[in-house]
C-alpha atoms as a PDB file:
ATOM      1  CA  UNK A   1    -195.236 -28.395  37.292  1.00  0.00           C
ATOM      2  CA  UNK A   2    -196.714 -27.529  40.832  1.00  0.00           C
ATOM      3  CA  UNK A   3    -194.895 -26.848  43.834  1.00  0.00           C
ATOM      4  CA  UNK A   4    -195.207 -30.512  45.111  1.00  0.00           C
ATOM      5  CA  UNK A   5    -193.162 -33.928  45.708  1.00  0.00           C
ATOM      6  CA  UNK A   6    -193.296 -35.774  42.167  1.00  0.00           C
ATOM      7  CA  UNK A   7    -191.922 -39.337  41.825  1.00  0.00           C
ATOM      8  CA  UNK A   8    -189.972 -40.913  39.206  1.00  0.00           C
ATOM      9  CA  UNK A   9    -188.253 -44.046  38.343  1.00  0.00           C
ATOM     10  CA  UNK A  10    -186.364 -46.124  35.546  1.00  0.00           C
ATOM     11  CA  UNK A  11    -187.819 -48.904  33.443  1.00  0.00           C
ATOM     12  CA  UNK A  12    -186.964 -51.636  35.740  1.00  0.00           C
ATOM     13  CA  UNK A  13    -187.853 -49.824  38.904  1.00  0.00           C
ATOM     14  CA  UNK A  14    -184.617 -50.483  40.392  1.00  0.00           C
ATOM     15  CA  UNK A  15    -184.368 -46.726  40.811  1.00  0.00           C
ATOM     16  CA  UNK A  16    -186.527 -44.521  42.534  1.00  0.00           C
ATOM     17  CA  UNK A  17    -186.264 -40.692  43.357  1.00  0.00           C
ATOM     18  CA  UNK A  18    -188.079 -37.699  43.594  1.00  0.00           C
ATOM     19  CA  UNK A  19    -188.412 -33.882  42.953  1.00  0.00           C
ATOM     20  CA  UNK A  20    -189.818 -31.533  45.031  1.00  0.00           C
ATOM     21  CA  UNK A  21    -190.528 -28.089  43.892  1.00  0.00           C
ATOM     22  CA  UNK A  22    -191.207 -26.358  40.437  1.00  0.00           C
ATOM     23  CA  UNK A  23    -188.717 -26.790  37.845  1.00  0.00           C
ATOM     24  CA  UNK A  24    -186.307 -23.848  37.041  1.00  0.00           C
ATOM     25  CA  UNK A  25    -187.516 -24.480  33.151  1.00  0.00           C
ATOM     26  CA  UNK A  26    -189.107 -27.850  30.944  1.00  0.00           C
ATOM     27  CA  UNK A  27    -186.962 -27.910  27.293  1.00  0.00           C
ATOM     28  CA  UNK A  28    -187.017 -29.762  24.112  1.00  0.00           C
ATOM     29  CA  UNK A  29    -183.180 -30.932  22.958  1.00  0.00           C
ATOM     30  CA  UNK A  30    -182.191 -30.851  19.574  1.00  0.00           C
ATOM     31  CA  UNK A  31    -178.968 -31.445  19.771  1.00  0.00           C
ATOM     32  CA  UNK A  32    -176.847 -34.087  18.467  1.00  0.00           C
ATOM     33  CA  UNK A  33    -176.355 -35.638  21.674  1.00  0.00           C
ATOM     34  CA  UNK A  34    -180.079 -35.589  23.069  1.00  0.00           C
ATOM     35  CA  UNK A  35    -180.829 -37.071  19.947  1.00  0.00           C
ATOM     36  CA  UNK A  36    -178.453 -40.021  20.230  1.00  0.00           C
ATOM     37  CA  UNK A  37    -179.346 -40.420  24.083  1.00  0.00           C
ATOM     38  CA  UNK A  38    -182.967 -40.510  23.502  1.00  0.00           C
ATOM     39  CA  UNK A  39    -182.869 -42.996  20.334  1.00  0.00           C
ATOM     40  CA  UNK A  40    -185.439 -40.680  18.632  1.00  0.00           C
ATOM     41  CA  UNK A  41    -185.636 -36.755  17.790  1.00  0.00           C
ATOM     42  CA  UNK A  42    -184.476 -35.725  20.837  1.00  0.00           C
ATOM     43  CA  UNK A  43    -184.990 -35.112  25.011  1.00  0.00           C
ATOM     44  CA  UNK A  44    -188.205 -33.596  26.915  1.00  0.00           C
ATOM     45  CA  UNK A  45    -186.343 -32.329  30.225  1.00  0.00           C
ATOM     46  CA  UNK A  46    -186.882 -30.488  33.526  1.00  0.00           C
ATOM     47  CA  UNK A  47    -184.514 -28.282  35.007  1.00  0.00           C
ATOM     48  CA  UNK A  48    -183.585 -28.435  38.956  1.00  0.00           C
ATOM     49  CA  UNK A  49    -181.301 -27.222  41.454  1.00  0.00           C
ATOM     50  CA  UNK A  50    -179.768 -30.400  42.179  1.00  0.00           C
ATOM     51  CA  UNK A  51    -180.527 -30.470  45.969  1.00  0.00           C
ATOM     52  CA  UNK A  52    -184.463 -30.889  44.989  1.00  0.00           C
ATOM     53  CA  UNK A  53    -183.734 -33.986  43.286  1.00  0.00           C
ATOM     54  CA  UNK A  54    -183.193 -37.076  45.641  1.00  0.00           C
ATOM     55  CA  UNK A  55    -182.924 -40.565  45.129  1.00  0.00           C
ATOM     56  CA  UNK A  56    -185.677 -42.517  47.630  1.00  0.00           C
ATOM     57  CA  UNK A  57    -184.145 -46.069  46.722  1.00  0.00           C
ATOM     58  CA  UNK A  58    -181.687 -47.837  44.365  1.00  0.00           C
ATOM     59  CA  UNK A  59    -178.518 -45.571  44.482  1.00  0.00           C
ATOM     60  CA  UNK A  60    -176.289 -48.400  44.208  1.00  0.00           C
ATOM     61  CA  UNK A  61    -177.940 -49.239  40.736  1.00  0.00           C
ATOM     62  CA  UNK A  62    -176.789 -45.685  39.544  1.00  0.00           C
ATOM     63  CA  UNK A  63    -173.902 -45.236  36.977  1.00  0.00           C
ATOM     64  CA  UNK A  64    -172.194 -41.963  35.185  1.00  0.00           C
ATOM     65  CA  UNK A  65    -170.603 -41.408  32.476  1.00  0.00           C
ATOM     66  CA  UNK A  66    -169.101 -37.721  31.608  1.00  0.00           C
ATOM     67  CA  UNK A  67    -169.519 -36.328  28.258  1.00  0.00           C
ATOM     68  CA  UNK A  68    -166.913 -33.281  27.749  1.00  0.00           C
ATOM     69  CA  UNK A  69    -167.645 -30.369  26.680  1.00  0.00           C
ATOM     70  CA  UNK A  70    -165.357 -30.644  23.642  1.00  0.00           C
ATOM     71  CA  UNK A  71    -167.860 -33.279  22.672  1.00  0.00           C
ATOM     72  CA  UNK A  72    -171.246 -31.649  23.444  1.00  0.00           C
ATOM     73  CA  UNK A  73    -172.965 -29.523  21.470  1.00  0.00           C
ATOM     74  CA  UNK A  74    -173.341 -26.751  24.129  1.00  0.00           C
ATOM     75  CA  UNK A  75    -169.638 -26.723  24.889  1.00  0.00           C
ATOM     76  CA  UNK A  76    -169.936 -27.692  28.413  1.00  0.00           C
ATOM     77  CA  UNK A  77    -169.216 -31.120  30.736  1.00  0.00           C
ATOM     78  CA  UNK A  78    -172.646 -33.158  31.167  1.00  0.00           C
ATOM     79  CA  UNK A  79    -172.728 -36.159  33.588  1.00  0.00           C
ATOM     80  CA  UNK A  80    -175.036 -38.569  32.520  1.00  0.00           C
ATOM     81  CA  UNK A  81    -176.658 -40.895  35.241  1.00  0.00           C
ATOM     82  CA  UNK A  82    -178.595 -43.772  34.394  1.00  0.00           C
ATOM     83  CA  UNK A  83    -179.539 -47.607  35.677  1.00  0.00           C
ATOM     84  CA  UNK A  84    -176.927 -49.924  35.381  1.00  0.00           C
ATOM     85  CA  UNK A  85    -179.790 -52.598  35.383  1.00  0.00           C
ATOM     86  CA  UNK A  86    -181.876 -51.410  32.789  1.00  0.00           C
ATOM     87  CA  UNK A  87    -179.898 -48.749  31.485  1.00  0.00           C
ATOM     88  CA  UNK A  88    -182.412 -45.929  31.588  1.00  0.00           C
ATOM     89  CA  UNK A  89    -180.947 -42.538  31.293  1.00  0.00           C
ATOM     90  CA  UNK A  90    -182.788 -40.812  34.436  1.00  0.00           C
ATOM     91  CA  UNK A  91    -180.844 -37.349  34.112  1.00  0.00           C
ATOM     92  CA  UNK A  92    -177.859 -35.071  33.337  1.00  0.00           C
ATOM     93  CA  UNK A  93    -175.576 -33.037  36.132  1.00  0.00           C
ATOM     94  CA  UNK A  94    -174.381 -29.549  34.736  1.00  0.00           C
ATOM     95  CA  UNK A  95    -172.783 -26.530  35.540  1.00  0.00           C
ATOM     96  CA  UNK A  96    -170.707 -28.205  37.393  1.00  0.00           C
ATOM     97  CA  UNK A  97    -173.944 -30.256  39.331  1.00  0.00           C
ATOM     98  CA  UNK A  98    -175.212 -27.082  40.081  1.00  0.00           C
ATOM     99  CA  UNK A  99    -178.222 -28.099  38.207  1.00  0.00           C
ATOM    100  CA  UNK A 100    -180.168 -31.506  37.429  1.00  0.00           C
ATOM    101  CA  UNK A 101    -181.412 -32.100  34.020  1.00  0.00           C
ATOM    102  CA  UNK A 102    -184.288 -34.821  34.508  1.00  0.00           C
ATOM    103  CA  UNK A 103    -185.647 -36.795  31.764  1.00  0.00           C
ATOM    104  CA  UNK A 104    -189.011 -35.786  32.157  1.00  0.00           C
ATOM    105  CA  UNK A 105    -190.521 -39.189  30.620  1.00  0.00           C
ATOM    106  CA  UNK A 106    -188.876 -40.975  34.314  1.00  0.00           C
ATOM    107  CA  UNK A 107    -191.207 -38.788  36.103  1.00  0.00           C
ATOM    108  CA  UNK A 108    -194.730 -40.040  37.528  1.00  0.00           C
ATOM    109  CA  UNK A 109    -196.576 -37.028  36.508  1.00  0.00           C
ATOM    110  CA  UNK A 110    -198.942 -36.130  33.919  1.00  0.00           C
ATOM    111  CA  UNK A 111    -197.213 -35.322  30.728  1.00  0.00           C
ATOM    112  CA  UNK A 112    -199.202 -32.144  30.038  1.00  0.00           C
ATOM    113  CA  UNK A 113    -197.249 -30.702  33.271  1.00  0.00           C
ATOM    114  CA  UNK A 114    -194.104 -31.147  32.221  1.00  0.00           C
ATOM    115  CA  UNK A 115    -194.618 -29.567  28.700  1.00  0.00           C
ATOM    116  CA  UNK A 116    -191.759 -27.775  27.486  1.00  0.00           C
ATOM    117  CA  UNK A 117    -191.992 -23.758  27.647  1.00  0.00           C
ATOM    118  CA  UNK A 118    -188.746 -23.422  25.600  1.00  0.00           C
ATOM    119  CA  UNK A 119    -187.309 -25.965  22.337  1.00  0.00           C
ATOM    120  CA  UNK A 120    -183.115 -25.746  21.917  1.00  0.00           C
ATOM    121  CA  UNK A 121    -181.021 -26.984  19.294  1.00  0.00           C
ATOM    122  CA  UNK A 122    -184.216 -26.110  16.982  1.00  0.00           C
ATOM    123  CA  UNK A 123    -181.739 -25.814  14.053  1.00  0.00           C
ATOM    124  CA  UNK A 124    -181.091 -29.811  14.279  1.00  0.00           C
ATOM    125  CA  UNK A 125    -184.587 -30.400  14.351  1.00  0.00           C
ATOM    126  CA  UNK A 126    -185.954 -32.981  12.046  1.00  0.00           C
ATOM    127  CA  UNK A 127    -188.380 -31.044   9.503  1.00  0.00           C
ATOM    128  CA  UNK A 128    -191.169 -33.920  10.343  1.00  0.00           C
ATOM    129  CA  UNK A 129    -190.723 -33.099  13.972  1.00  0.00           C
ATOM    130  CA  UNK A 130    -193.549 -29.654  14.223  1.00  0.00           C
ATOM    131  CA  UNK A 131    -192.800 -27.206  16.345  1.00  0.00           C
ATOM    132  CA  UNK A 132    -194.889 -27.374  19.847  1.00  0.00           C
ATOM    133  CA  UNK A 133    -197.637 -24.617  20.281  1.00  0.00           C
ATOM    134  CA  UNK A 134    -196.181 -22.046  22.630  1.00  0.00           C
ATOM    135  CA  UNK A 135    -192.842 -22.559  23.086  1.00  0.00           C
ATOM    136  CA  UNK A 136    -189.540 -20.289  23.096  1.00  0.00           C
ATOM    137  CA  UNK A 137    -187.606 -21.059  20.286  1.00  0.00           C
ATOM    138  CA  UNK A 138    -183.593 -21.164  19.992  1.00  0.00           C
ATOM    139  CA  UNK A 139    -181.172 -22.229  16.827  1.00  0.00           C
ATOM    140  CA  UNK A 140    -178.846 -23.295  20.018  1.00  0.00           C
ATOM    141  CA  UNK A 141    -178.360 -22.850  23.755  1.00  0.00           C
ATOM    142  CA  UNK A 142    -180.261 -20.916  25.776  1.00  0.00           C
ATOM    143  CA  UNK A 143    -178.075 -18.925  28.477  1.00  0.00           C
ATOM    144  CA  UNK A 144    -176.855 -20.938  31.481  1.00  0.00           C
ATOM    145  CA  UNK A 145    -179.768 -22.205  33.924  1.00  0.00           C
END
């Protein structure tokens, strides 16, 4: 993704925020808990440092919930923020909200930019699921971001 301001939002437009900046690193996410969140094979996501995600409008609409690490896949806490109207999952805190994990199908932008350049978790991947042209590949997690 380019160096500018991209927009996002949840279904029901309730929430808005944006980005601003390049992402640290786009992923695909095997893992068991992507794969529950999503409701399909598993997440497309965007890595930020948190302060160049900011919410534009809706904050009181926004609701956590913590998944420990004894219950994650990677080992580690993950806050999970979402709509309480509509109940769109619009990204994960972690490393202790050092970094934002953003959903990337929230964001306004072309889906070819946000294309993942790495796939994790690849050893929960469904078999039907092919592999995406050009990607880093990992059986887990990939060292902290």
């Amino acid at each position: 993704m380019s160096g500018d301001i991209v927009t996002g939002k949840c279904a029901c437009e309730e929430v808005k925020f944006h980005v601003r900046g390049n992402a640290i690193t786009t992923l695909a996410c095997y893992c068991p808990q992507c794969r529950k969140a999503s409701g399909g094979s598993g997440h497309l996501l965007a890595i930020y440092d948190t302060e160049q995600v900011e919410v534009d409008s809706g904050s009181e609409h926004l609701g956590t919930f913590v998944i420990e690490g004894d219950k994650t896949t990677s080992g580690h806490d993950k806050v999970k923020v979402f709509c309480k109207e509509c109940g769109t999952t619009l990204w994960y805190k972690v490393n202790e909200g050092e970094r934002t994990v953003v959903i990337t199908a929230t964001l306004d932008a072309d889906y070819e930019k946000t294309k993942p350049q790495s796939e994790i978790f690849t050893r929960n991947q469904p078999s039907f699921i092919p592999r995406i042209d050009g990607t880093h590949r990992f059986e887990g997690m990939v060292a902290p971001v």
